[in-house]
N, C-alpha and C. Protein backbone atom coordinates (compact mmCIF):
# COMPACT_ATOMS: atom_id res chain seq x y z
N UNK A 1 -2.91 0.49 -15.12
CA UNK A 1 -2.86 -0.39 -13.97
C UNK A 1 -4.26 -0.47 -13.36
N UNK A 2 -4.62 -1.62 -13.05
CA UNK A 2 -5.81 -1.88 -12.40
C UNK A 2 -5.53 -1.95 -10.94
N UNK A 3 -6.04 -1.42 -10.33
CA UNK A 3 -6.46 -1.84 -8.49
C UNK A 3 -7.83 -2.25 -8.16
N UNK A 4 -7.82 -3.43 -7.19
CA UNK A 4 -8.88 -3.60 -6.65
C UNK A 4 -8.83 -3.72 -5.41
N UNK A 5 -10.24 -2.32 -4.44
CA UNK A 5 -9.68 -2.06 -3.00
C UNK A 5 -11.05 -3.00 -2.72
N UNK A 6 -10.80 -2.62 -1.37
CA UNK A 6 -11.91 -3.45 -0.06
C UNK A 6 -11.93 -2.41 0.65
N UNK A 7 -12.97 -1.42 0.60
CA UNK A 7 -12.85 -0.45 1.45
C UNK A 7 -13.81 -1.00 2.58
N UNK A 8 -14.18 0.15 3.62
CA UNK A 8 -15.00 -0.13 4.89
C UNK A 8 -16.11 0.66 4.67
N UNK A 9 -17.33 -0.13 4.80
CA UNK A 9 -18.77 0.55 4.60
C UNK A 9 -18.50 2.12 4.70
N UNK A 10 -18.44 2.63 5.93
CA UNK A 10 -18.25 3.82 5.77
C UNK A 10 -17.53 5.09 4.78
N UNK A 11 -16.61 4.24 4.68
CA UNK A 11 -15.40 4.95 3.73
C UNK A 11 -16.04 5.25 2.78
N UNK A 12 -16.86 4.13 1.75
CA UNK A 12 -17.43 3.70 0.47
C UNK A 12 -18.06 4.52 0.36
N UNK A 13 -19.32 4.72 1.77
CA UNK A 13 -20.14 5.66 1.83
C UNK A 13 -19.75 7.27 1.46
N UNK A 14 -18.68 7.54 2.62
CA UNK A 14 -17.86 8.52 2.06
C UNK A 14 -17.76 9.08 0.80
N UNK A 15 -16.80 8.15 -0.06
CA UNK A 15 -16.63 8.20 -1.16
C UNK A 15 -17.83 8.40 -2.30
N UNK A 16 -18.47 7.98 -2.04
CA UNK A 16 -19.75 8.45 -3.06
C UNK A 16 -20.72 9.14 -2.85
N UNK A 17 -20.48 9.66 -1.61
CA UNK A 17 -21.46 10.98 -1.38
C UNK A 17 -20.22 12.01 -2.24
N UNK A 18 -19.38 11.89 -1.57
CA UNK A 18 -18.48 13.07 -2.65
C UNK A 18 -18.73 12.88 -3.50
N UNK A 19 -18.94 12.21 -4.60
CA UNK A 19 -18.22 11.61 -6.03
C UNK A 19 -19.90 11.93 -6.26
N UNK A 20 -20.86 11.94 -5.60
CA UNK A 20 -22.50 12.05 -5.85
C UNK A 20 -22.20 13.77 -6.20
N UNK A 21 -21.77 14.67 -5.03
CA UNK A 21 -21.87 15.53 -4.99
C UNK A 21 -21.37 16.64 -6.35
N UNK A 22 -20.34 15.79 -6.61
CA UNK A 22 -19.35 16.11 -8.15
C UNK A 22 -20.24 15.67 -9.24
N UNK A 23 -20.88 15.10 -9.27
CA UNK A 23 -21.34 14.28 -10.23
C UNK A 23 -21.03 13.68 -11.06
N UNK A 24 -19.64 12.72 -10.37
CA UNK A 24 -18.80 12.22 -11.24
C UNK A 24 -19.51 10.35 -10.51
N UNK A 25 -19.01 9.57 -11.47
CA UNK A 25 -18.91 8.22 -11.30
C UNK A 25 -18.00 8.03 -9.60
N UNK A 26 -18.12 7.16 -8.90
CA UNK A 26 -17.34 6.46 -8.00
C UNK A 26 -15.76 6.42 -8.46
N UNK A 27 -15.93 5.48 -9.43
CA UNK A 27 -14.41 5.06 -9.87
C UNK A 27 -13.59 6.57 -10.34
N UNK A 28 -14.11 7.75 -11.11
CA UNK A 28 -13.68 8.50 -11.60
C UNK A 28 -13.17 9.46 -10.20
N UNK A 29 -13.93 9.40 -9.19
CA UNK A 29 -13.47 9.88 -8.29
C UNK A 29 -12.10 9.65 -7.87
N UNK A 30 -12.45 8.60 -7.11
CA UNK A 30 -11.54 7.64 -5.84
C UNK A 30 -10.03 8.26 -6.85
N UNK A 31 -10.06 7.69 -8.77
CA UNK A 31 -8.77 7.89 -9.19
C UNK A 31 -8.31 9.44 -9.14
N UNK A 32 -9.07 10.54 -9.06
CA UNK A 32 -8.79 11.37 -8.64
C UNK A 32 -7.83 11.95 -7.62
N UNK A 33 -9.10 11.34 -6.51
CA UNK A 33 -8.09 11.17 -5.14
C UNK A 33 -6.73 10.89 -5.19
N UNK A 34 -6.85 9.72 -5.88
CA UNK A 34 -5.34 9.16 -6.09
C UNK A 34 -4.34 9.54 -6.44
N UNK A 35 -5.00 10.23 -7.19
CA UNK A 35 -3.76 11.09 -8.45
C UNK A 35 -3.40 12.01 -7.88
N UNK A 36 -4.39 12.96 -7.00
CA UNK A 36 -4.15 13.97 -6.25
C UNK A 36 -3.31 13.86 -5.15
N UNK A 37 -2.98 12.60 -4.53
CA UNK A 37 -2.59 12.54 -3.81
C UNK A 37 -1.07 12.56 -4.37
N UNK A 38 -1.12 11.33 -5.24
CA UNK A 38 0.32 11.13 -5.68
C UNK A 38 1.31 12.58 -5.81
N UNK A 39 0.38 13.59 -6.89
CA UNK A 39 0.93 14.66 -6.95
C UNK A 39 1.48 15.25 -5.70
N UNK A 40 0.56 15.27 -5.07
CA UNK A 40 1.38 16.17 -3.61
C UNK A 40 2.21 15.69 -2.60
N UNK A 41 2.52 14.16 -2.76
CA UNK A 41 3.92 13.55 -1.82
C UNK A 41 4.72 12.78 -3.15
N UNK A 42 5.62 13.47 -3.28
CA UNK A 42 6.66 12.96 -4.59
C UNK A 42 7.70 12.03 -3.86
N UNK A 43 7.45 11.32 -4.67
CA UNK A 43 8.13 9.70 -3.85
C UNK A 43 9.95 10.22 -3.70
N UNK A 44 9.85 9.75 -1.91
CA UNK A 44 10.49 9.76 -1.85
C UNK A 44 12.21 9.64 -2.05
N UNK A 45 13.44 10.11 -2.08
CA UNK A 45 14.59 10.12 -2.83
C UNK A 45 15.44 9.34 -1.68
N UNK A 46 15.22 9.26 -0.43
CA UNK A 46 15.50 8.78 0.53
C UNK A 46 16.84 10.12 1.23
N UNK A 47 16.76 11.14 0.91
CA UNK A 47 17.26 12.29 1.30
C UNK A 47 15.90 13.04 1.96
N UNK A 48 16.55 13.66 3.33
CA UNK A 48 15.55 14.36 3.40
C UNK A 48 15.61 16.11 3.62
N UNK A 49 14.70 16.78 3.19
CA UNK A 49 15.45 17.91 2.61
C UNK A 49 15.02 18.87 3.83
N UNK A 50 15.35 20.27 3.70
CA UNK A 50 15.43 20.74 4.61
C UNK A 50 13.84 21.38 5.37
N UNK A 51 12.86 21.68 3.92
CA UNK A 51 11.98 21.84 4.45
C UNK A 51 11.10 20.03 4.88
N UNK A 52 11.10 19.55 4.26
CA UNK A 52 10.81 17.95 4.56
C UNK A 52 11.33 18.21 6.16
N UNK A 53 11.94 18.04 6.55
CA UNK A 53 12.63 18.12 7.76
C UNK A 53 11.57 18.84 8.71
N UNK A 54 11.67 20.34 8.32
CA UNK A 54 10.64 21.23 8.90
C UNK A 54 9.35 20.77 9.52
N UNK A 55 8.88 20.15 8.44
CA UNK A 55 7.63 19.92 8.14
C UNK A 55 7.57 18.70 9.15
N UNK A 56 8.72 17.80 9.02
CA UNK A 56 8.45 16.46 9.67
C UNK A 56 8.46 17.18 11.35
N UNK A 57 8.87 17.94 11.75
CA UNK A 57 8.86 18.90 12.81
C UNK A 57 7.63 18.91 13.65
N UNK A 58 7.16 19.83 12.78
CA UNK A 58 6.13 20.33 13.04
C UNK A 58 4.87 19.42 13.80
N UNK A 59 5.13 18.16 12.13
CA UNK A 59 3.91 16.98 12.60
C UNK A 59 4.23 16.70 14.28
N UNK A 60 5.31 16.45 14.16
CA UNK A 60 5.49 15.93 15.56
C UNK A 60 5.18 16.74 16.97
N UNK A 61 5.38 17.95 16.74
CA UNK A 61 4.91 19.13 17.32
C UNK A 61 3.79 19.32 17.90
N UNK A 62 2.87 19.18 16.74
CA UNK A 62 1.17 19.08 16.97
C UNK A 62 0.56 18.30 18.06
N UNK A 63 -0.33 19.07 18.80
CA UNK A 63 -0.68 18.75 20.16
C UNK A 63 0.19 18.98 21.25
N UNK A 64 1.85 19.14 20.76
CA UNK A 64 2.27 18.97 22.69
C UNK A 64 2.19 20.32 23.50
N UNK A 65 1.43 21.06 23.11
CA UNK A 65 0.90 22.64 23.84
C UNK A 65 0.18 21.88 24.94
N UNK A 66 -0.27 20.60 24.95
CA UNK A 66 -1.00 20.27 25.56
C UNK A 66 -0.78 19.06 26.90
N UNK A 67 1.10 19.06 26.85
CA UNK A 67 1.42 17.95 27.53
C UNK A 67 1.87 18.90 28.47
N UNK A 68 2.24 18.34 29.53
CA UNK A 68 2.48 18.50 31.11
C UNK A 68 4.03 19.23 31.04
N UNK A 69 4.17 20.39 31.85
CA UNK A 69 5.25 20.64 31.92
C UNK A 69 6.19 20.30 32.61
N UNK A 70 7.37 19.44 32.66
CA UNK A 70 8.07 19.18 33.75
C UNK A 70 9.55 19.51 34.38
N UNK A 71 9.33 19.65 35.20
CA UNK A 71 10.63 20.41 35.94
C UNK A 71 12.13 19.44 35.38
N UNK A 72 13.24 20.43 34.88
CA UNK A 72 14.11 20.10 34.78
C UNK A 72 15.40 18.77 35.45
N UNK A 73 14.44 18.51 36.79
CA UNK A 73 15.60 17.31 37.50
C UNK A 73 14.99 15.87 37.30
N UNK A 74 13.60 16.35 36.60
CA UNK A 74 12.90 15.01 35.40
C UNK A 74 13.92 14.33 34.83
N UNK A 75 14.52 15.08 34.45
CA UNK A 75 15.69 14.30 33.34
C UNK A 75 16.84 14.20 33.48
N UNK A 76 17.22 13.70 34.40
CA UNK A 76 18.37 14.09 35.23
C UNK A 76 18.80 12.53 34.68
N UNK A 77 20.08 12.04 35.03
CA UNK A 77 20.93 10.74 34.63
C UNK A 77 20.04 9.21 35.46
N UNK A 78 20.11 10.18 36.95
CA UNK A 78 19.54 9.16 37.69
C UNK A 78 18.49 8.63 37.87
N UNK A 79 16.94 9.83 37.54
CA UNK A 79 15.69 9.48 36.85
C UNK A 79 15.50 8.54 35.88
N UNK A 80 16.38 8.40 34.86
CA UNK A 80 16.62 7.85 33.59
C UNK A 80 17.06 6.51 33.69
N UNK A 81 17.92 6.33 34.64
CA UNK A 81 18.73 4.82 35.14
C UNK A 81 18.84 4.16 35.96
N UNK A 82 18.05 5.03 37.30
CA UNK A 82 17.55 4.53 38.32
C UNK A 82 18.96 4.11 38.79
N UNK A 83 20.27 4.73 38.80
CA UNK A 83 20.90 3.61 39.21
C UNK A 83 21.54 3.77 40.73
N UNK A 84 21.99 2.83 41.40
CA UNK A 84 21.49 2.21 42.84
C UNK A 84 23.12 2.13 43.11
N UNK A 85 24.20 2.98 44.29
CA UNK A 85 25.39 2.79 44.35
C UNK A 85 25.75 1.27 44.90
């Protein structure tokens, strides 16, 4: 299979300072990448399993050490619905 990308100056740049650094070709790289990547997210089954799950966790997790703590009557029915007798 052939692909043809449009990357962004930078990226490109990116990419072939690595691929400089390897001393591999550009193209031999990037398919690298690719492959490497493929290997490590196995297409999805549309089940999601238990560590998948975990994991999807976690992502979501990341950073909120850093959000505001708020008092429990935050979330109360009427906060939520504002609603007016």
């Amino acid at each position: 299979m052939t692909l043809q990308l449009e990357l962004k100056p930078d990226v490109e740049a990116n990419l072939k300072a690595q691929a400089a650094s390897q001393g591999v070709a550009l193209e031999h790289f990037a398919l690298k990448v690719l492959e490497d990547q493929a290997a490590r997210r196995p297409a999805k089954s549309g089940k999601l399993t238990v560590e998948g799950f975990n994991e999807m966790l976690r992502e979501l997790a990341e950073g909120s050490e850093t959000l505001p703590k708020l008092p429990t009557s935050a979330f109360s029915r009427e906060s939520i619905y504002d609603e007016h007798p």
